[in-house]
C-alpha atoms as a PDB file:
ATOM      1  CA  UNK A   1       0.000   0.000   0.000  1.00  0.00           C
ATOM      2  CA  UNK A   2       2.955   2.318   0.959  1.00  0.00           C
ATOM      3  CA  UNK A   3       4.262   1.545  -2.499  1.00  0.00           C
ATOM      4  CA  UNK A   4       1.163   2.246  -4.390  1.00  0.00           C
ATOM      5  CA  UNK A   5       0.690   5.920  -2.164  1.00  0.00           C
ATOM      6  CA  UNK A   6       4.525   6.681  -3.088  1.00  0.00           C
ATOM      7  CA  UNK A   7       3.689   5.703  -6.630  1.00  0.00           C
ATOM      8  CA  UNK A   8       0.742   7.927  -6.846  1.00  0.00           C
ATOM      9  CA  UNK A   9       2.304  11.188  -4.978  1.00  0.00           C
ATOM     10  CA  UNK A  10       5.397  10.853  -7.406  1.00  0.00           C
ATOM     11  CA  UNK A  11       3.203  10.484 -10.181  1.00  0.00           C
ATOM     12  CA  UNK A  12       1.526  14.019  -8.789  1.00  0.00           C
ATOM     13  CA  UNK A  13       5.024  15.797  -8.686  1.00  0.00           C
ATOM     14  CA  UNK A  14       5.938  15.267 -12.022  1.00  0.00           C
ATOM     15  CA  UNK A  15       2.402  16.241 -13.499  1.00  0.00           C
ATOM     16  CA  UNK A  16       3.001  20.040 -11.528  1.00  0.00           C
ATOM     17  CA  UNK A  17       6.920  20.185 -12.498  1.00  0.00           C
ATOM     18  CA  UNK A  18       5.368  19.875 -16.215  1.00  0.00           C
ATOM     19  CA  UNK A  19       2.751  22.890 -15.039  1.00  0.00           C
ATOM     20  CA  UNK A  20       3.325  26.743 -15.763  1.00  0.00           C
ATOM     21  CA  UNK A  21       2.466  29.253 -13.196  1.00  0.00           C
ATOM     22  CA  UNK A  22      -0.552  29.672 -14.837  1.00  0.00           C
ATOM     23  CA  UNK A  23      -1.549  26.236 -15.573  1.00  0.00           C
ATOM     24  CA  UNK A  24      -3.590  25.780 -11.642  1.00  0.00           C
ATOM     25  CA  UNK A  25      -5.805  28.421 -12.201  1.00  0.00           C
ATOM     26  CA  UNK A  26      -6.889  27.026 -15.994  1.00  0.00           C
ATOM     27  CA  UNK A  27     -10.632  26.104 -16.040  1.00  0.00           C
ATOM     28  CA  UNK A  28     -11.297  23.279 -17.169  1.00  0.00           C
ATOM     29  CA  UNK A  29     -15.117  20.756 -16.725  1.00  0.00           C
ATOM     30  CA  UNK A  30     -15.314  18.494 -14.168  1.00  0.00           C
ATOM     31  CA  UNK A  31     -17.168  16.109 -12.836  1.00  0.00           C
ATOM     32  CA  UNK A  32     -18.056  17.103  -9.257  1.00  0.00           C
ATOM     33  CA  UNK A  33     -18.823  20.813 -11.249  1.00  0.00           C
ATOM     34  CA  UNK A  34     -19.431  22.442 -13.962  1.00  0.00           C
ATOM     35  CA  UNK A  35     -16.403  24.302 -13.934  1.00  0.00           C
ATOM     36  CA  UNK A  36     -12.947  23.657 -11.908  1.00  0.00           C
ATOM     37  CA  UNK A  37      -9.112  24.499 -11.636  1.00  0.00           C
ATOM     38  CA  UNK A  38      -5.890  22.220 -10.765  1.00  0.00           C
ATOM     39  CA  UNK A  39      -5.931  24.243  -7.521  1.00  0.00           C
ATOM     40  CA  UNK A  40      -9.343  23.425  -6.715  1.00  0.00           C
ATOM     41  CA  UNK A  41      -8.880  19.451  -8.010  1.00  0.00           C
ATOM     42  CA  UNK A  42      -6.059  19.010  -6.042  1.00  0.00           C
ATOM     43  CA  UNK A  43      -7.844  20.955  -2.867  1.00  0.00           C
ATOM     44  CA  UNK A  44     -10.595  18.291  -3.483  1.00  0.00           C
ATOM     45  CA  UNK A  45      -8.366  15.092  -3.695  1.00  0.00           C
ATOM     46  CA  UNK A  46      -5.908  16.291  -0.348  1.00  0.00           C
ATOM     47  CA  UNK A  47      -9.365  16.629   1.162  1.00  0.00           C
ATOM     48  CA  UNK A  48     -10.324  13.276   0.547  1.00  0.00           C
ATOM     49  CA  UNK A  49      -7.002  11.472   1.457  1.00  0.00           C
ATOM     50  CA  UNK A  50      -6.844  13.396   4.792  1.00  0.00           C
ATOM     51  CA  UNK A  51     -10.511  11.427   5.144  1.00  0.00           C
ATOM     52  CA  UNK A  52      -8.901   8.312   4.017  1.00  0.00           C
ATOM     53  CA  UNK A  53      -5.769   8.949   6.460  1.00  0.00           C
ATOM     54  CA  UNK A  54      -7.749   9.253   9.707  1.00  0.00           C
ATOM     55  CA  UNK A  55     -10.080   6.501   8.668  1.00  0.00           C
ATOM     56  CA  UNK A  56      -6.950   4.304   8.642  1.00  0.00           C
ATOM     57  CA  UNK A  57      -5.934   5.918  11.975  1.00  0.00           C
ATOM     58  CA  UNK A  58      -8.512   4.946  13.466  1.00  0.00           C
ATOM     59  CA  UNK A  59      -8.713   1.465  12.781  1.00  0.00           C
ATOM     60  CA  UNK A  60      -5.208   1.518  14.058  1.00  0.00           C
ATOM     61  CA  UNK A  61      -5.437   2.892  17.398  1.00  0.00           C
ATOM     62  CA  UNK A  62      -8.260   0.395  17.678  1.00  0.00           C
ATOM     63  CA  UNK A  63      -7.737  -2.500  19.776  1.00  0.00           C
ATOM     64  CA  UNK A  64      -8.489  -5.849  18.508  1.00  0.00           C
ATOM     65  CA  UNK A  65     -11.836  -7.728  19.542  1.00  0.00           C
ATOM     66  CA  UNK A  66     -11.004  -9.978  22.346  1.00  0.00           C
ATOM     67  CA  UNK A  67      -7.972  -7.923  23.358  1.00  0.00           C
END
């Protein structure tokens, strides 16, 4: 899994090395609206990983049944 999340946020880095300053605030449809940016994708997907990260947190710090 650690692979696969590495893979993914490398993946992300190179996209926005290959962006020009101008490139996050380009419109562009989506499909969560009718209009978004970069910016506002990426605001949307860190968003939804942070829910993802304490979600997996908390299954962590929980103690198995019968423990």
């Amino acid at each position: 899994m650690t692979r696969l999340f590495q893979a993914a946020r490398k993946a992300l880095l190179e996209v926005l090395e290959g962006m020009s300053q101008a490139d996050p605030a380009r419109s562009f449809p989506s499909h969560w609206a009718p209009e978004s940016t970069p910016c506002g994708w990426a605001c949307v997907c860190l968003a939804h990983d942070r829910e993802h990260a304490q979600g997996l947190r908390g299954m962590h710090s929980e103690k198995p049944r019968g423990a």
